[in-house]
C-alpha atoms as a PDB file:
ATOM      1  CA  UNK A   1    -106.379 132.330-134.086  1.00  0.00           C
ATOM      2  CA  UNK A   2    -108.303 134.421-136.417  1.00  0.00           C
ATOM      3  CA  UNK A   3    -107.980 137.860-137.102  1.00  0.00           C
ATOM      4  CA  UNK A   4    -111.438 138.290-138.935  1.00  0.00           C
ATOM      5  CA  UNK A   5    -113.715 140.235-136.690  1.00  0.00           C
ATOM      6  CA  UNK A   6    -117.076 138.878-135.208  1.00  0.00           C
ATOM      7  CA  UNK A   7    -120.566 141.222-134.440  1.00  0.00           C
ATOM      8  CA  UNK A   8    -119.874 141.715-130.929  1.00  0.00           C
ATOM      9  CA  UNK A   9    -122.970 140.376-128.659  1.00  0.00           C
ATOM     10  CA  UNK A  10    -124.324 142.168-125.817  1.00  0.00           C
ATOM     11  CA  UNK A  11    -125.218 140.210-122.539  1.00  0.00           C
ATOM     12  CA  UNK A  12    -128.684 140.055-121.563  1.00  0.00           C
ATOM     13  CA  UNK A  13    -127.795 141.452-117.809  1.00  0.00           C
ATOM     14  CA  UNK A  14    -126.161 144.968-120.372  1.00  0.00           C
ATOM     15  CA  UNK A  15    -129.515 144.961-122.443  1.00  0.00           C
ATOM     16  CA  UNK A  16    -131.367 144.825-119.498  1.00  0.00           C
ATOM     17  CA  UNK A  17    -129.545 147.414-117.610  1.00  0.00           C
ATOM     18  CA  UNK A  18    -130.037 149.720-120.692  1.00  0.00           C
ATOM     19  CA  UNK A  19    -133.787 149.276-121.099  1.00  0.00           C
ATOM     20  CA  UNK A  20    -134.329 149.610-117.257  1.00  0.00           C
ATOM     21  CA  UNK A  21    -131.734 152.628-117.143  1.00  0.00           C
ATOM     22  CA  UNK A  22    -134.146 153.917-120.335  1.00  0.00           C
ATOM     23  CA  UNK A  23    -137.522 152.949-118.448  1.00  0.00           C
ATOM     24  CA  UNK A  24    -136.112 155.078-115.134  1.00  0.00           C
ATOM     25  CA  UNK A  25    -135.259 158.086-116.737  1.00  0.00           C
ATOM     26  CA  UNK A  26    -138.458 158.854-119.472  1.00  0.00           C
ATOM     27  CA  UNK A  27    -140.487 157.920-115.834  1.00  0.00           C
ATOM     28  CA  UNK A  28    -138.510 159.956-113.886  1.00  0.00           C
ATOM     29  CA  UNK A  29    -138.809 163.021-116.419  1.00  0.00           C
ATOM     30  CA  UNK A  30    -142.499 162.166-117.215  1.00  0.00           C
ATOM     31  CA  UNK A  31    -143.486 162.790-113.651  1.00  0.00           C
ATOM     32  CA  UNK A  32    -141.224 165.694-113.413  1.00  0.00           C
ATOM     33  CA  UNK A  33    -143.246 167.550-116.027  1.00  0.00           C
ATOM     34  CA  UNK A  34    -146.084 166.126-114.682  1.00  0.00           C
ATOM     35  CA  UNK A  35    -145.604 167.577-111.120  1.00  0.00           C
ATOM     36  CA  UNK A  36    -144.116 170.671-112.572  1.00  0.00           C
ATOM     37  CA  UNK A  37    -146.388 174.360-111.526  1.00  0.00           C
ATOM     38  CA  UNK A  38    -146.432 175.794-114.691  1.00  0.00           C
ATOM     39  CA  UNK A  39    -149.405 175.857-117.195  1.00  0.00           C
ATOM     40  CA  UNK A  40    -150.692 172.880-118.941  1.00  0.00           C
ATOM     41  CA  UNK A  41    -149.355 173.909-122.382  1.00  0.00           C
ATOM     42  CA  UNK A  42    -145.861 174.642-120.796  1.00  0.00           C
ATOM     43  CA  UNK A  43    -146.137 170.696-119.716  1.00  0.00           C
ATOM     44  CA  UNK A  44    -147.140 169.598-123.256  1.00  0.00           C
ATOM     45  CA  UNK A  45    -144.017 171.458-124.679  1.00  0.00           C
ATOM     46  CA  UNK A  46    -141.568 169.583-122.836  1.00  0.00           C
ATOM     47  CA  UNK A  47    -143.216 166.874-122.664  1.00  0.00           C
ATOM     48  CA  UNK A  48    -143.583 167.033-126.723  1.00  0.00           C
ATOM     49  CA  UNK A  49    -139.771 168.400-126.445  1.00  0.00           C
ATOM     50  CA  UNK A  50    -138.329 165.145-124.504  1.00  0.00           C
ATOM     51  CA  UNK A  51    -140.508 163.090-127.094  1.00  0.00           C
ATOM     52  CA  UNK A  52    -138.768 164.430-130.100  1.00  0.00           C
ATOM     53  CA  UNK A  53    -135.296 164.361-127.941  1.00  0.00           C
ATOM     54  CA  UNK A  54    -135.349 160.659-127.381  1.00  0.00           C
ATOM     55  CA  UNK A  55    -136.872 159.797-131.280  1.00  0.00           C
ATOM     56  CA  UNK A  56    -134.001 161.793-132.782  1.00  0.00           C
ATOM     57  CA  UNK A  57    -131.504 160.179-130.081  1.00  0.00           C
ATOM     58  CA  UNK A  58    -132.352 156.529-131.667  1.00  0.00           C
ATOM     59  CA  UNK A  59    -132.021 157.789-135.509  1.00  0.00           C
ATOM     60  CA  UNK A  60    -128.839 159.061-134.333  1.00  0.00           C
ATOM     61  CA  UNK A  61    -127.279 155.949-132.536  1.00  0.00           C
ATOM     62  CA  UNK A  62    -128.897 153.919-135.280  1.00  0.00           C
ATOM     63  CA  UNK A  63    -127.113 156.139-138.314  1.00  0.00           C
ATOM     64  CA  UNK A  64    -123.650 155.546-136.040  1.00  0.00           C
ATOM     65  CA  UNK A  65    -124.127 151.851-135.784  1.00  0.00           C
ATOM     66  CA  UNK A  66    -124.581 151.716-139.463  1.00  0.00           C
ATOM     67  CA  UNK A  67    -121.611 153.637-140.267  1.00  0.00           C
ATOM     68  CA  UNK A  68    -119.723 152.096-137.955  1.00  0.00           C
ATOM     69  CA  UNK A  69    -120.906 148.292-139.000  1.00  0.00           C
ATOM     70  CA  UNK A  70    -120.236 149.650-143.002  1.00  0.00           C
ATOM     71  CA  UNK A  71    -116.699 150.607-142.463  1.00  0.00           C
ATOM     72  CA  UNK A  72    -114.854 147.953-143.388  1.00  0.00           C
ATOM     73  CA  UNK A  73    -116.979 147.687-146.505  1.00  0.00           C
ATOM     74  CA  UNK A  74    -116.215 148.204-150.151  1.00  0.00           C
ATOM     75  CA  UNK A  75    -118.563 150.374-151.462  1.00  0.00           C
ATOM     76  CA  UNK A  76    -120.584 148.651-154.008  1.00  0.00           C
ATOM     77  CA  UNK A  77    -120.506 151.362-156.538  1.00  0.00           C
ATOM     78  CA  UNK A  78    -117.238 152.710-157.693  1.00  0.00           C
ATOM     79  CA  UNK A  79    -118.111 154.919-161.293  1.00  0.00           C
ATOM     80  CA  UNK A  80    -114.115 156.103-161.047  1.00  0.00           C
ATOM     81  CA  UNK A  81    -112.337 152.819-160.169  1.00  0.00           C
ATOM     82  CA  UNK A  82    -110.890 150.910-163.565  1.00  0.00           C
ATOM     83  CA  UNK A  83    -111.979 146.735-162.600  1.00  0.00           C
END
């Protein structure tokens, strides 16, 4: 048995779950601004607002996964480490 870990895999049926969970709730919001009585430029503030929401949401998950998948690592530069 090894002791080296693998990249874990995600199943299709989660990465399908995730995109439809995704796809359900930017709909779900989109018509909820859409349907909302307020002004037009209220609506293109949150609508603007929930766009920048879910861009900075990926950099954030994406700057975790990297940190996360660079962990085990050894830093490539070392100026203060004899060799």
């Amino acid at each position: 048995m090894s002791d080296t870990p693998g990249k874990q895999q995600n199943t299709a049926a989660f990465y399908g779950q995730a995109v439809a969970s995704f796809a359900v709730a930017m709909a779900a919001t989109a018509i909820g601004i859409y349907q909302l009585s307020a002004d037009a430029w209220v609506r293109a503030f949150l609508a603007i607002a929930v766009l920048y929401l879910v861009t900075s949401a990926f950099t954030l998950s994406k700057v975790i996964r990297d940190r996360q998948e660079g962990a085990g690592t050894v830093p490539s530069y070392a100026p203060y480490e004899k060799h």
